[in-house]
C-alpha atoms as a PDB file:
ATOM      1  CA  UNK A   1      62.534 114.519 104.435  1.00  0.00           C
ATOM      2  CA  UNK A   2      62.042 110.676 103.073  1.00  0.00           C
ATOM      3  CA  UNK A   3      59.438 108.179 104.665  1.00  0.00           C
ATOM      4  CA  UNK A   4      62.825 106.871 106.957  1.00  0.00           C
ATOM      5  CA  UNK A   5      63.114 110.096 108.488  1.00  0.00           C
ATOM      6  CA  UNK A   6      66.477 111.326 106.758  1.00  0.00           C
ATOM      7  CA  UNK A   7      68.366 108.542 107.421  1.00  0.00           C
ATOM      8  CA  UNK A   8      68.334 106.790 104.024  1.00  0.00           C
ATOM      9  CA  UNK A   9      71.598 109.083 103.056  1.00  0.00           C
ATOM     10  CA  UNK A  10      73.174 107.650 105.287  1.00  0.00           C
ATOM     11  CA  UNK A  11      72.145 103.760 105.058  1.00  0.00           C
ATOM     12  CA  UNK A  12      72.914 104.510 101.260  1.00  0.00           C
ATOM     13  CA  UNK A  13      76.187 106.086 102.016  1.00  0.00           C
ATOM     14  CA  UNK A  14      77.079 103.051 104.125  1.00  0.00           C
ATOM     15  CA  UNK A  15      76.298 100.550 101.650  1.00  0.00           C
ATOM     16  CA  UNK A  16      78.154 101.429  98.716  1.00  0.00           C
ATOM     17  CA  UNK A  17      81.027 101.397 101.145  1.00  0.00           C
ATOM     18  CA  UNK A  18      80.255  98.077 102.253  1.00  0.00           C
ATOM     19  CA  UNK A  19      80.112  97.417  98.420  1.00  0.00           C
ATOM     20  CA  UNK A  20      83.321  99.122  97.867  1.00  0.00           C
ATOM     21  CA  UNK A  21      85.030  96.815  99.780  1.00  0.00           C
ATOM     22  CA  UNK A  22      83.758  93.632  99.095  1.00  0.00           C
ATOM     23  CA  UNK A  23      84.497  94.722  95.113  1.00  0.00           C
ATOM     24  CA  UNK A  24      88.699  95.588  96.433  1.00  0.00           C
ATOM     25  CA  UNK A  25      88.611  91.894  98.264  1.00  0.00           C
ATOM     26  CA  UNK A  26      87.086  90.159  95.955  1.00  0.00           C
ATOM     27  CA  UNK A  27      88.985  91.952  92.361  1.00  0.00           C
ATOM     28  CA  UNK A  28      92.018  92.476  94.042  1.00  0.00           C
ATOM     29  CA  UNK A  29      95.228  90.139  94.907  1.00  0.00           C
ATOM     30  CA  UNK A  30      96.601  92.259  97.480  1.00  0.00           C
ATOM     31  CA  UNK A  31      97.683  90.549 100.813  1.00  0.00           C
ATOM     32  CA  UNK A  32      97.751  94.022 102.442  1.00  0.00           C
ATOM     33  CA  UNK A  33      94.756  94.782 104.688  1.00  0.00           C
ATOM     34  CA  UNK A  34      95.562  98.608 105.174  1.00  0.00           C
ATOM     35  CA  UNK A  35      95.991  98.943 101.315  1.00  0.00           C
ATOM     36  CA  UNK A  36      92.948  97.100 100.400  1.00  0.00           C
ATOM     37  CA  UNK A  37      90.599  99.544 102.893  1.00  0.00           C
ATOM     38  CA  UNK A  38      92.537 102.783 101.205  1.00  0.00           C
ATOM     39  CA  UNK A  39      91.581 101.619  98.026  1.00  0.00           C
ATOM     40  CA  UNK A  40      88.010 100.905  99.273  1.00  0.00           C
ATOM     41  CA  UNK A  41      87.962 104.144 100.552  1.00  0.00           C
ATOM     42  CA  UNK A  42      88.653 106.158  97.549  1.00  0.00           C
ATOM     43  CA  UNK A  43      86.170 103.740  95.528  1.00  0.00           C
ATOM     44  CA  UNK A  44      83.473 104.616  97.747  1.00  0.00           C
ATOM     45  CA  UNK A  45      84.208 107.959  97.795  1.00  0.00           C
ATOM     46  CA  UNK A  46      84.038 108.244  93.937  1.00  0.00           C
ATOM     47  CA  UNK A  47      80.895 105.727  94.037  1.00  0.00           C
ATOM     48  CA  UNK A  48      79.211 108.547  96.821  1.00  0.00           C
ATOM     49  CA  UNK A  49      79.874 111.337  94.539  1.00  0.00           C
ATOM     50  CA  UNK A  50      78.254 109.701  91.255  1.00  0.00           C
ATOM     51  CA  UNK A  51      75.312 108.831  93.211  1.00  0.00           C
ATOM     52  CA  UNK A  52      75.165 112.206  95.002  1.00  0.00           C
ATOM     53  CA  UNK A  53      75.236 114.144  91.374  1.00  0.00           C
ATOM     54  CA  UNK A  54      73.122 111.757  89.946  1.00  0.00           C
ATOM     55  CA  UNK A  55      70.258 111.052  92.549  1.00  0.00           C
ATOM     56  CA  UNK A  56      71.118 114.095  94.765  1.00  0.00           C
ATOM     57  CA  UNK A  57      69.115 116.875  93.005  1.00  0.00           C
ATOM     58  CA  UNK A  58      70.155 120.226  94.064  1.00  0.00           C
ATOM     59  CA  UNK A  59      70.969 120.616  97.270  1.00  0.00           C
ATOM     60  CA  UNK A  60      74.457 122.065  98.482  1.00  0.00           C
ATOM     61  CA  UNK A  61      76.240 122.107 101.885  1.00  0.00           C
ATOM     62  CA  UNK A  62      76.149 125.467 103.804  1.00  0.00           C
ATOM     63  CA  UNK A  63      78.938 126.678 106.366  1.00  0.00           C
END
């Protein structure tokens, strides 16, 4: 458990996709809304797996 109680996955997990999409609006001249948050989406979800292997150590999800 961090000092914030376990939460700082998810603050972290919220910013890079507040990142994400401020990188699609601002890189990319695309007039579509719903295209620009897919794209967002699928950055962030690549950005959330780099920093998952890379700061994330070893831990796994159980079922």
């Amino acid at each position: 458990m961090t000092r914030w109680g376990g939460c700082s996955g998810w603050l972290l997990t919220i910013g890079i996709g507040i990142v994400s999409l401020l990188i699609v609006g601002l890189l990319l001249p695309i007039e579509s809304t719903i295209l620009k948050i897919i794209i967002g989406a699928i950055i962030a979800a690549i950005l959330v797996t780099l920093v998952q292997r890379l700061m994330g150590g070893d831990r796994r999800a159980t079922v």
